[in-house]
Protein backbone atom coordinates (compact mmCIF):
# COMPACT_ATOMS: atom_id res chain seq x y z
CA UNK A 1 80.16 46.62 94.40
CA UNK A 2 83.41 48.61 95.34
CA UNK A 3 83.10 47.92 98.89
CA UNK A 4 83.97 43.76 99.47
CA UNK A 5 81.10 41.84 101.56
CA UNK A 6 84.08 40.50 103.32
CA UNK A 7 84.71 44.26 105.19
CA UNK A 8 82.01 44.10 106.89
CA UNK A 9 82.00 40.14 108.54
CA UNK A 10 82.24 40.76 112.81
CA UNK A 11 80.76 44.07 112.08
CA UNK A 12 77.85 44.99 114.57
CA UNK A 13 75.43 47.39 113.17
CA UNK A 14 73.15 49.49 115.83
CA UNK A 15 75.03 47.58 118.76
CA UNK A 16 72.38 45.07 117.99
CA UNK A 17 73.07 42.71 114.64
CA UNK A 18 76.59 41.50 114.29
CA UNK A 19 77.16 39.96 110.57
CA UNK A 20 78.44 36.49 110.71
CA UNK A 21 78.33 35.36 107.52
CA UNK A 22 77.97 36.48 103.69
CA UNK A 23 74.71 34.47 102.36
CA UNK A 24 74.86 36.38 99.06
CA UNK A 25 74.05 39.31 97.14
CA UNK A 26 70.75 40.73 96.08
CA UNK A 27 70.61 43.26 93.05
CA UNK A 28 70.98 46.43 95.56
CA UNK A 29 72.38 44.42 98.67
CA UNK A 30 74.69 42.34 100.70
CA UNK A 31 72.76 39.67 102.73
CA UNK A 32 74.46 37.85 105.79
CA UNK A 33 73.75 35.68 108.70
CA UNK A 34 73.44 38.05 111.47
CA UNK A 35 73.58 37.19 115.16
CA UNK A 36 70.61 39.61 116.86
CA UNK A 37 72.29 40.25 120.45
CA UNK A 38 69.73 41.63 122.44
CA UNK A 39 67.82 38.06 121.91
CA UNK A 40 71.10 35.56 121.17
CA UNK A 41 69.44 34.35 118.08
CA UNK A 42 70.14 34.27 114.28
CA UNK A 43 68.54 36.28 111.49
CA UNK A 44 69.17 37.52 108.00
CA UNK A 45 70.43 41.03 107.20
CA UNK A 46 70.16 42.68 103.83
CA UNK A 47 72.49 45.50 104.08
CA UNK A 48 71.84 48.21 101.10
CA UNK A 49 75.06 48.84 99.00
CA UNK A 50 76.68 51.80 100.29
CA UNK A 51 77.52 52.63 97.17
CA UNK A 52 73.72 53.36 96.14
CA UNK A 53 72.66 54.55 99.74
CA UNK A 54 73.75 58.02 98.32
CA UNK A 55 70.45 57.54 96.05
CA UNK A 56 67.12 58.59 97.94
CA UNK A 57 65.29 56.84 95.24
CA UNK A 58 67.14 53.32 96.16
CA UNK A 59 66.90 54.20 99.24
CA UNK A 60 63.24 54.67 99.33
CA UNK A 61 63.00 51.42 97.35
CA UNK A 62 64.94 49.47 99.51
CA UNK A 63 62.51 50.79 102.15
CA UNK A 64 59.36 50.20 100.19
CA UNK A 65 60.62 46.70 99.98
CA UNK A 66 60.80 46.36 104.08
CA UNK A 67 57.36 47.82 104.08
CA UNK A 68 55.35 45.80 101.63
CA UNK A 69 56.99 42.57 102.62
CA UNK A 70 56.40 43.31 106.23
CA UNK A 71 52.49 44.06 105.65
CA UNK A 72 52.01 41.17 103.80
CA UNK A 73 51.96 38.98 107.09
CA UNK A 74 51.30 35.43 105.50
CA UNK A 75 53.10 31.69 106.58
CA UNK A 76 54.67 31.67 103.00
CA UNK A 77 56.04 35.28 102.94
CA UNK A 78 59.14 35.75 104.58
CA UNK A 79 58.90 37.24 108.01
CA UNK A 80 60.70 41.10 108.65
CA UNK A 81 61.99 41.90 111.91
CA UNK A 82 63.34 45.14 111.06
CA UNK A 83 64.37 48.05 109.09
CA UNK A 84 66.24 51.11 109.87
CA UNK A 85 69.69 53.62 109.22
CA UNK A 86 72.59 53.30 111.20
CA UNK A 87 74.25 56.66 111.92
CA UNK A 88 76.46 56.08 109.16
CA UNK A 89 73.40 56.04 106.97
CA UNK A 90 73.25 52.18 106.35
CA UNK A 91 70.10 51.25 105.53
CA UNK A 92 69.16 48.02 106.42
CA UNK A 93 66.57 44.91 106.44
CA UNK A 94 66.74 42.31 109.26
CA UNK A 95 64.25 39.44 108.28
CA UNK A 96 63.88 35.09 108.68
CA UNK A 97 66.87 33.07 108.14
CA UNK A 98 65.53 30.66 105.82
CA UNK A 99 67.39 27.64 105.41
CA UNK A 100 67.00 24.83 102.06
CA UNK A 101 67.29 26.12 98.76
CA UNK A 102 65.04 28.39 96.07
CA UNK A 103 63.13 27.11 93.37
CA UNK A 104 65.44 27.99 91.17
CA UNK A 105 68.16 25.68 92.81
CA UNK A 106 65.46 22.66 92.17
CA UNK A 107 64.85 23.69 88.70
CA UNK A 108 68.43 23.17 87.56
CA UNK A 109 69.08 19.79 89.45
CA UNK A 110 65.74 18.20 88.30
CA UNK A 111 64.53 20.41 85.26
CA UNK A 112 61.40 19.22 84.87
CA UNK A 113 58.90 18.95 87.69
CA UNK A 114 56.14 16.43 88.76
CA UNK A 115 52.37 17.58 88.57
CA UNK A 116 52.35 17.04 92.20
CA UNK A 117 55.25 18.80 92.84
CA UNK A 118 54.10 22.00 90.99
CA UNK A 119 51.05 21.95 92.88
CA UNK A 120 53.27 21.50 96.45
CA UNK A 121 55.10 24.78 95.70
CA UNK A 122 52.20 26.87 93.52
CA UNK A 123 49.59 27.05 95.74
CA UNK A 124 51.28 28.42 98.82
CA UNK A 125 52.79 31.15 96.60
CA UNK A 126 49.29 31.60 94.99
CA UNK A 127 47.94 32.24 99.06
CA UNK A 128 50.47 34.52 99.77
CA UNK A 129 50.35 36.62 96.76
CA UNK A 130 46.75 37.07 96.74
CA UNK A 131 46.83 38.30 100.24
CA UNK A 132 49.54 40.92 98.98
CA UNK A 133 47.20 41.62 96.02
CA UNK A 134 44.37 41.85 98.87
CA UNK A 135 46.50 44.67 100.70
CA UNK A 136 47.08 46.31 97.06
CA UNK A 137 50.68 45.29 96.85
CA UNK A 138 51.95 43.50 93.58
CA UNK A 139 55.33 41.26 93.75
CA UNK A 140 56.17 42.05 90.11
CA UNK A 141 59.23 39.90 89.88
CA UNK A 142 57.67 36.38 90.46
CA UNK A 143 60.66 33.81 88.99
CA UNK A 144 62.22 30.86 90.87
CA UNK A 145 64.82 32.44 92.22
CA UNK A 146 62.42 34.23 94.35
CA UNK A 147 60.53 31.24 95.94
CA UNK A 148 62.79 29.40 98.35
CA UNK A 149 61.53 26.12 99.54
CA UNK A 150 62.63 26.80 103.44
CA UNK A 151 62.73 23.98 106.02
CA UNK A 152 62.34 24.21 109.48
CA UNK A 153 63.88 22.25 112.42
CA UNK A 154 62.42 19.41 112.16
CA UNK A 155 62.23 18.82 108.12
CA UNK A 156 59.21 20.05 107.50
CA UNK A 157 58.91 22.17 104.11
CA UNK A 158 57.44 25.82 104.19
CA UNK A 159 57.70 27.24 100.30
CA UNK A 160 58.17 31.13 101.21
CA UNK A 161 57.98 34.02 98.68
CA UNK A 162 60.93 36.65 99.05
CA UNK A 163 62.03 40.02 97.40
CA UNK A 164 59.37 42.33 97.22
CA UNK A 165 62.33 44.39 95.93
CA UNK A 166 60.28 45.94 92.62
CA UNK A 167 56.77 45.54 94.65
CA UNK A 168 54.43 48.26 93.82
CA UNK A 169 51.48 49.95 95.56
CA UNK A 170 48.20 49.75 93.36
CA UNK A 171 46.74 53.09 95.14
CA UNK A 172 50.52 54.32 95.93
CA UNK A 173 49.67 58.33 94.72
CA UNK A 174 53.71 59.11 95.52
CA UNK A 175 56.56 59.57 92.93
CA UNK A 176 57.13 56.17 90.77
CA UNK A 177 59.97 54.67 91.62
CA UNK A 178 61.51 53.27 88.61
CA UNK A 179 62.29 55.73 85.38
CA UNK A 180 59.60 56.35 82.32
CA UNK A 181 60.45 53.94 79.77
CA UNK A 182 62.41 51.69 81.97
CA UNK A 183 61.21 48.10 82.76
CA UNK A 184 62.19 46.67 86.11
CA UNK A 185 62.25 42.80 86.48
CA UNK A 186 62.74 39.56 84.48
CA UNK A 187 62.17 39.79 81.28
CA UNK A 188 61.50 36.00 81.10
CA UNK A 189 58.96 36.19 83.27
CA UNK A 190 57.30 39.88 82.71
CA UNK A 191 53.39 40.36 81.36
CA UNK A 192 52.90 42.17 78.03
CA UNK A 193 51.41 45.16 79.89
CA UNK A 194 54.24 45.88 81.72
CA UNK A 195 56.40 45.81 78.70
CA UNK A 196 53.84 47.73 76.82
CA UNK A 197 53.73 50.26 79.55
CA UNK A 198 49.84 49.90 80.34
CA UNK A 199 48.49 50.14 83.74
CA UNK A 200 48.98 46.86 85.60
CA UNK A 201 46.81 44.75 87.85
CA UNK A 202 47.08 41.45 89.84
CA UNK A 203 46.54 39.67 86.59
CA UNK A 204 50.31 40.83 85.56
CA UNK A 205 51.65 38.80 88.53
CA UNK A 206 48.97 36.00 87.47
CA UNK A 207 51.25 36.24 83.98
CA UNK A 208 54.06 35.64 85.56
CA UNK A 209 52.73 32.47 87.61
CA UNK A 210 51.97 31.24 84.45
CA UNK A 211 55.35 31.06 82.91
CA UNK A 212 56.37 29.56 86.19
CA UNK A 213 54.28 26.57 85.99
CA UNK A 214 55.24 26.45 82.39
CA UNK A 215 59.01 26.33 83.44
CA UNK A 216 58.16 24.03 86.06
CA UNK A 217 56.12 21.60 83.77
CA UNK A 218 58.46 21.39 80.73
CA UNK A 219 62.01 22.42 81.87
CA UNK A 220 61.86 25.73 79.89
CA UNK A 221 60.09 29.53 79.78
CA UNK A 222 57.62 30.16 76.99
CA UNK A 223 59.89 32.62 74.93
CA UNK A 224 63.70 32.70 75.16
CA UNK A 225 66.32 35.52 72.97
CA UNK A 226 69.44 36.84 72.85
CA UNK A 227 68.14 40.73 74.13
CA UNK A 228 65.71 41.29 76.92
CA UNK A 229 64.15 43.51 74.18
CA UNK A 230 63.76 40.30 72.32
CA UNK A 231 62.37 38.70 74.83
CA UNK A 232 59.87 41.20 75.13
CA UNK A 233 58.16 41.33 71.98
CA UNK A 234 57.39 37.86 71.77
CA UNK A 235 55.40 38.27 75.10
CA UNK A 236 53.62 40.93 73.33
CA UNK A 237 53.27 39.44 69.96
CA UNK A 238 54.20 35.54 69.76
CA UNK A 239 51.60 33.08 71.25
CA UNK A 240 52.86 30.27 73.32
CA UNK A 241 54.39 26.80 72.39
CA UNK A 242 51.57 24.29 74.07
CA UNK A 243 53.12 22.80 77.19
CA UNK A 244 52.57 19.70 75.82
CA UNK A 245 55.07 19.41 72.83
CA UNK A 246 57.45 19.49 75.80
CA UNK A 247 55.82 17.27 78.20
CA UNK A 248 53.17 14.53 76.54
CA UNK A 249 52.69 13.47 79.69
CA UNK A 250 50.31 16.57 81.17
CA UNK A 251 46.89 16.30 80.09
CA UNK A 252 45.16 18.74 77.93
CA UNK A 253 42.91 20.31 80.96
CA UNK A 254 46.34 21.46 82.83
CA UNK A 255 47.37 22.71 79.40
CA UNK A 256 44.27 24.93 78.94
CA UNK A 257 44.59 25.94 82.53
CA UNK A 258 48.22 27.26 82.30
CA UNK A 259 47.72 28.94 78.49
CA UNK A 260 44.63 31.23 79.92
CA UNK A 261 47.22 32.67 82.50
CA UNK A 262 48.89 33.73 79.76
CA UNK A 263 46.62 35.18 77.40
CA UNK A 264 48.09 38.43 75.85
CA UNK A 265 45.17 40.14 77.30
CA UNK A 266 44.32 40.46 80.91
CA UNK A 267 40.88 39.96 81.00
CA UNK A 268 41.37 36.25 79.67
CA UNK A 269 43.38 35.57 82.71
CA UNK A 270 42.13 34.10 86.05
CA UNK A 271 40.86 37.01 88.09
CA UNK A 272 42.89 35.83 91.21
CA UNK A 273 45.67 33.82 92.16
CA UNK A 274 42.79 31.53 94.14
CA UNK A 275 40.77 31.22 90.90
CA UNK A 276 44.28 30.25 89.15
CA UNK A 277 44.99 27.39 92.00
CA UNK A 278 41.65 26.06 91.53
CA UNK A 279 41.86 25.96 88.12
CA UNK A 280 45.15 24.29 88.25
CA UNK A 281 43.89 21.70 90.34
CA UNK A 282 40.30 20.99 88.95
CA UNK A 283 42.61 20.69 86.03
CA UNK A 284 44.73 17.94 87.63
CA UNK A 285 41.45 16.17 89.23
CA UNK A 286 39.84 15.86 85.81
CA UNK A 287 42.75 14.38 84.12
CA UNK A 288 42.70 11.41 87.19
CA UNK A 289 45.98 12.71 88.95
CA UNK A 290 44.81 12.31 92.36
CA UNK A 291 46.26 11.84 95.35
CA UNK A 292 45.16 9.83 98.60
CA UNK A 293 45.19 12.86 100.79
CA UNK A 294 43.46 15.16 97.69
CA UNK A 295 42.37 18.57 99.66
CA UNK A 296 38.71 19.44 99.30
CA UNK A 297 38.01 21.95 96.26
CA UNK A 298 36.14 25.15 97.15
CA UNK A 299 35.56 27.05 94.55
CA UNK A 300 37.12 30.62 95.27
């Protein structure tokens, strides 16, 4: 970015959000601690590079992302405050400060994660996207680095899904956003269809909640390369290693549970991110992980 993060620290934007501190960077945006005047409290402000602002498609992206995060009003989605243009046409996002760490963060200090864990962090992400998938709003970008584990005051964790940057409208009818041919988001984590350039569904984020319990499970994503293009094929074309030649210790039910999500074809998948939970833990019930405090199944 040509213009430093560090230019715009004690800056107050709309006489209402002074910038306090740099957080980080997202792939279009500053982020920073913001101090919100008018109330005396502290938020977080994503501040569009004003480098791309010039762009009315990133700035109708940027936008889009405000919108669809905001209507998906859900415990584990991060909460938006605001979005609007200063009169030096700064677009900008004012949402939660979260505080902790992202899932990402976890996965490199403990690599592989506990059953229970999994479960701790999956099925409040599986909630909250299937109310976004309710509203017709896919997250397509699903990958660790987009689920922060967020703790509030008084320690208690809240697992929050962020960056509904690439989100997309099922019944949006306006101009697409992202250029024929191109693929936005992680190739890692992407569904064949989205590679192949089929229509998409809720099942392509159901894909990519697969290869996060597989990551989570076994300390690595299903297919690996040196291109993203490499990458790509093998979702299309290369089955699966079975979780369990990386972990003996999950049981064959969780196995079956977390190969189905990613079946090259959608219609093999779980319909919905509730009938992927409940798999997930029927899965772990039946192979005698329980837990005192086990919730009651309902099946979805």
């Amino acid at each position: 970015m040509t213009i430093a993060a560090s230019s715009y620290l004690g800056t107050i934007l709309d006489r209402k959000y002074k910038l306090t501190r740099h957080i980080g960077d997202g792939g279009m945006a500053y982020v920073f601690a913001t101090e919100r005047l008018h109330i005396g409290d502290l938020a977080a402000l994503k501040l569009l590079n004003p480098e791309l602002s010039r762009d009315a498609t990133r700035r109708r992206r940027f936008q889009l992302e405000a919108y669809t995060t905001a209507s998906v009003k859900h415990p584990n989605v991060v909460i938006i405050y605001d979005y609007d243009e200063t009169d030096k046409n700064e677009s900008y996002i004012v949402m939660e400060l979260l505080n902790g760490q992202t899932l990402s963060s976890e996965l490199k200090q403990l690599k592989v994660l506990r059953l229970e864990r999994v479960m701790e962090i999956i099925q409040p992400v599986c909630s909250a996207l299937g109310l976004a998938h309710q509203k017709g709003i896919l997250h397509r970008d699903l990958k660790p680095g987009n689920i922060f584990l967020h703790h509030l005051e008084d320690g208690t964790e809240v697992v929050k899904l962020i960056d509904f940057g690439i989100g997309k409208l099922l019944n949006d009818g306006n101009m697409p956003l992202t250029q024929q041919g191109f693929v936005v988001g992680t190739p890692e984590y992407l569904s064949p269809e989205r590679y192949s350039g089929k229509d998409i569904d809720e099942r392509s984020d159901i894909y990519s909640l697969g290869v996060l319990v597989y990551r989570m499970l076994t300390g690595r994503v299903p297919f690996t390369g040196k291109t993203a293009q490499e990458i790509l094929q093998k979702h299309l074309k290369e089955p699966p290693v079975a979780p369990r030649k990386y972990n003996q210790h999950l049981s064959t039910e969780v196995e079956e549970v977390v190969l189905r999500a990613l079946s090259k074809d959608p219609k093999e998948r779980p319909e919905t991110t509730a009938k992927f939970a409940y798999e997930l833990m029927a899965a772990r019930i039946s192979s005698g992980d329980t837990l005192q405090n086990m919730p009651i199944l309902q099946q979805p």
